[in-house]
C-alpha atoms as a PDB file:
ATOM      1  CA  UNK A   1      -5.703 -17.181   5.969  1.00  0.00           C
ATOM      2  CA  UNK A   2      -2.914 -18.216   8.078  1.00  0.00           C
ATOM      3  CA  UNK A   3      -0.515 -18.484   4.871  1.00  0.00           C
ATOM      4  CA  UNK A   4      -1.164 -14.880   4.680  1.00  0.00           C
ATOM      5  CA  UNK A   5      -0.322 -13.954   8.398  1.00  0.00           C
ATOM      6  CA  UNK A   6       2.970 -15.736   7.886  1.00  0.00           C
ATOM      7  CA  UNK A   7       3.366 -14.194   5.006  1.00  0.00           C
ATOM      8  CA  UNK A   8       3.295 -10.911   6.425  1.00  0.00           C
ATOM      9  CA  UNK A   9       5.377 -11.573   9.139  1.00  0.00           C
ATOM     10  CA  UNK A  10       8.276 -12.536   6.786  1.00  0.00           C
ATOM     11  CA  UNK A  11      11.247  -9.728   7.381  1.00  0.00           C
ATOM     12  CA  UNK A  12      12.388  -7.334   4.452  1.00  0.00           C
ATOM     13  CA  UNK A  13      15.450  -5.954   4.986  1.00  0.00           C
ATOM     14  CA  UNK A  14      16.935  -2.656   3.312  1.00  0.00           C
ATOM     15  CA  UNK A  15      20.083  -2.202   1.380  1.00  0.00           C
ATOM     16  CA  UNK A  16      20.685   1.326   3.087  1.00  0.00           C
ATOM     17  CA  UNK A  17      20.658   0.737   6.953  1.00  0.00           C
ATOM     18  CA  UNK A  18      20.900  -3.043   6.863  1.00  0.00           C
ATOM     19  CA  UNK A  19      17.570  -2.655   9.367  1.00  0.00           C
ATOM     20  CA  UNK A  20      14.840  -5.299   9.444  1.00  0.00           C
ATOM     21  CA  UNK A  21      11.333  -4.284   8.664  1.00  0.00           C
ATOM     22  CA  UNK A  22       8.031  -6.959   8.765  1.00  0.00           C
ATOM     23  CA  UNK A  23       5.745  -6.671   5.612  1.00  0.00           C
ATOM     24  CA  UNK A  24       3.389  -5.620   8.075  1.00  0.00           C
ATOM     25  CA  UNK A  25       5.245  -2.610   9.439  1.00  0.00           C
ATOM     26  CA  UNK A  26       6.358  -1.825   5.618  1.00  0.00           C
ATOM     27  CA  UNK A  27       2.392  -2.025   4.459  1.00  0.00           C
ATOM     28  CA  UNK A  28       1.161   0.276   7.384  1.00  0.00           C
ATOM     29  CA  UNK A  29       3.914   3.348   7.272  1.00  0.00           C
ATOM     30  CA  UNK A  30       3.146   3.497   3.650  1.00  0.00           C
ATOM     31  CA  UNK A  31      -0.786   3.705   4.072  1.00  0.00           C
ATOM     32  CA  UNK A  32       0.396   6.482   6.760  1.00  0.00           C
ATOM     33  CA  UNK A  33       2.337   8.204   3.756  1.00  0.00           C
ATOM     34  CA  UNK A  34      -0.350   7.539   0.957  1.00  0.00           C
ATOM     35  CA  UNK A  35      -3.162   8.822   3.702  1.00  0.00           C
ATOM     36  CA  UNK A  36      -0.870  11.947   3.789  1.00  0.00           C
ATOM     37  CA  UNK A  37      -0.806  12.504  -0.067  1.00  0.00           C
ATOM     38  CA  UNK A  38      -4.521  11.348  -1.354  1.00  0.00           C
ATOM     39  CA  UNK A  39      -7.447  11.775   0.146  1.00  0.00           C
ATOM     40  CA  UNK A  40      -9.385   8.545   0.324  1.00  0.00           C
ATOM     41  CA  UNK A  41     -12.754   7.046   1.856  1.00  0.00           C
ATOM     42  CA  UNK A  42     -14.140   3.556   1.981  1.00  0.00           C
ATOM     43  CA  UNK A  43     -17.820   3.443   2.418  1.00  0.00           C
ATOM     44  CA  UNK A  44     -18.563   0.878   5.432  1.00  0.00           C
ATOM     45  CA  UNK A  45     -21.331  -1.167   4.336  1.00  0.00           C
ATOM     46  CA  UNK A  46     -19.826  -1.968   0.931  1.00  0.00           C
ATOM     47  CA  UNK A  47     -16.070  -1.704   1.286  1.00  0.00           C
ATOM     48  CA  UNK A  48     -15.606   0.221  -2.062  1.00  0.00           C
ATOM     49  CA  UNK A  49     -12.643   2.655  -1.953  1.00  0.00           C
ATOM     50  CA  UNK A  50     -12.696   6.331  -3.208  1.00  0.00           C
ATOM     51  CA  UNK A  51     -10.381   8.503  -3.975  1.00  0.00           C
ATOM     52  CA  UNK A  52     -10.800  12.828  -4.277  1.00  0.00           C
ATOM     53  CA  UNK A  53      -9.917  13.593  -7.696  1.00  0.00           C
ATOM     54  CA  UNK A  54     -10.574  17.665  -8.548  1.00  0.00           C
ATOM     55  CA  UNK A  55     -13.309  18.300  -6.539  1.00  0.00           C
ATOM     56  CA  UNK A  56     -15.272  14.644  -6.616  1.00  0.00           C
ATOM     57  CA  UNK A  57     -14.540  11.354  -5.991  1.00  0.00           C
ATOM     58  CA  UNK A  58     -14.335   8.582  -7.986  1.00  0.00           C
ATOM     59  CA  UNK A  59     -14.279   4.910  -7.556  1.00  0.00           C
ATOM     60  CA  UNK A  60     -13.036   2.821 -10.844  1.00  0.00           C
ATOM     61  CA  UNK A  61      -9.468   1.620 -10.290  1.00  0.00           C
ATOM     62  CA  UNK A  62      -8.996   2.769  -7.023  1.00  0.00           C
ATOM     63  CA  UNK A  63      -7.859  -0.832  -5.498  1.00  0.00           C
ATOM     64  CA  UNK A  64      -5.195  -1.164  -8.339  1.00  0.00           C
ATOM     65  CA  UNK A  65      -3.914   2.379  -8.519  1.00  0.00           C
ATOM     66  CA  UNK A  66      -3.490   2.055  -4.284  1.00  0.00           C
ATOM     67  CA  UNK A  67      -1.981  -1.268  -4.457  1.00  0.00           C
ATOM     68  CA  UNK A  68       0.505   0.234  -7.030  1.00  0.00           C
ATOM     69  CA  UNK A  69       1.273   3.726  -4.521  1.00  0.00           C
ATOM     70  CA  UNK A  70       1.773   0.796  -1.686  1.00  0.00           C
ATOM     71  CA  UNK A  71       4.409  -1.114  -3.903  1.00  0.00           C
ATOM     72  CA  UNK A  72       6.184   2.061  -5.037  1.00  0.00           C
ATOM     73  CA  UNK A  73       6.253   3.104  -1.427  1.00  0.00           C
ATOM     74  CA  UNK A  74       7.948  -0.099  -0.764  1.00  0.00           C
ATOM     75  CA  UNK A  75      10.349  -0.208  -3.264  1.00  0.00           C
ATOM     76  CA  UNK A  76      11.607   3.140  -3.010  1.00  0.00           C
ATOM     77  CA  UNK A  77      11.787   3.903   0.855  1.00  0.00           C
ATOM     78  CA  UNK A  78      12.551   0.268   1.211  1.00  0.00           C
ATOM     79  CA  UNK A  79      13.892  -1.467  -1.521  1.00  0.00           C
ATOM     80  CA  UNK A  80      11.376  -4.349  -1.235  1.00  0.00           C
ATOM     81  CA  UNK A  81       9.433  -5.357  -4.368  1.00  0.00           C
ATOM     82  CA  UNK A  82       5.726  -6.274  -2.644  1.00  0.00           C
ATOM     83  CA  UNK A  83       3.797  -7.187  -6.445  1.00  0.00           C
ATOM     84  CA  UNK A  84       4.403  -6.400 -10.212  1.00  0.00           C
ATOM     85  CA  UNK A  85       2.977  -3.163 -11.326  1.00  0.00           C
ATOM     86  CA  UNK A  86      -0.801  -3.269 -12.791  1.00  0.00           C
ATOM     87  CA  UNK A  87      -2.208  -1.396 -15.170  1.00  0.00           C
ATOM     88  CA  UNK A  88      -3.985   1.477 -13.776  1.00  0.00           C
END
């Protein structure tokens, strides 16, 4: 758990402004965007993730297809590559 702490503190830098970013402050202003685009809702007791899809909300893939919006976030506001695309 602590690898992953570092991990996150590591700094990502960006080829426009030349301004340091942590992982941490990369991660959280694109859940900010991705909250602004999708509508999603984790259920408390479990944990699962869902995301509003025309008119109900559905559940299978939702982990992968947000960890892929975070990445593309990343790479295109940031230029940071955070994991390899999955299959949706």
């Amino acid at each position: 758990m602590h690898e992953k702490s570092d991990e996150i503190k590591q700094l990502a830098y960006t080829d426009e402004d030349q301004e340091s970013h942590t992982l941490e402050e990369i991660i959280w202003n694109a859940a900010d965007a991705i909250a602004e685009k999708y509508n999603v809702i984790c259920m408390a007791e479990s944990r699962k993730l869902f995301l509003y899809n025309h008119g109900i909300y559905l559940s299978d893939g939702v982990e992968i297809f947000l960890e892929n919006e975070v990445a593309e976030y990343a790479d295109q506001k940031y230029m940071v590559k955070l994991l390899e695309k999955k299959n949706r």
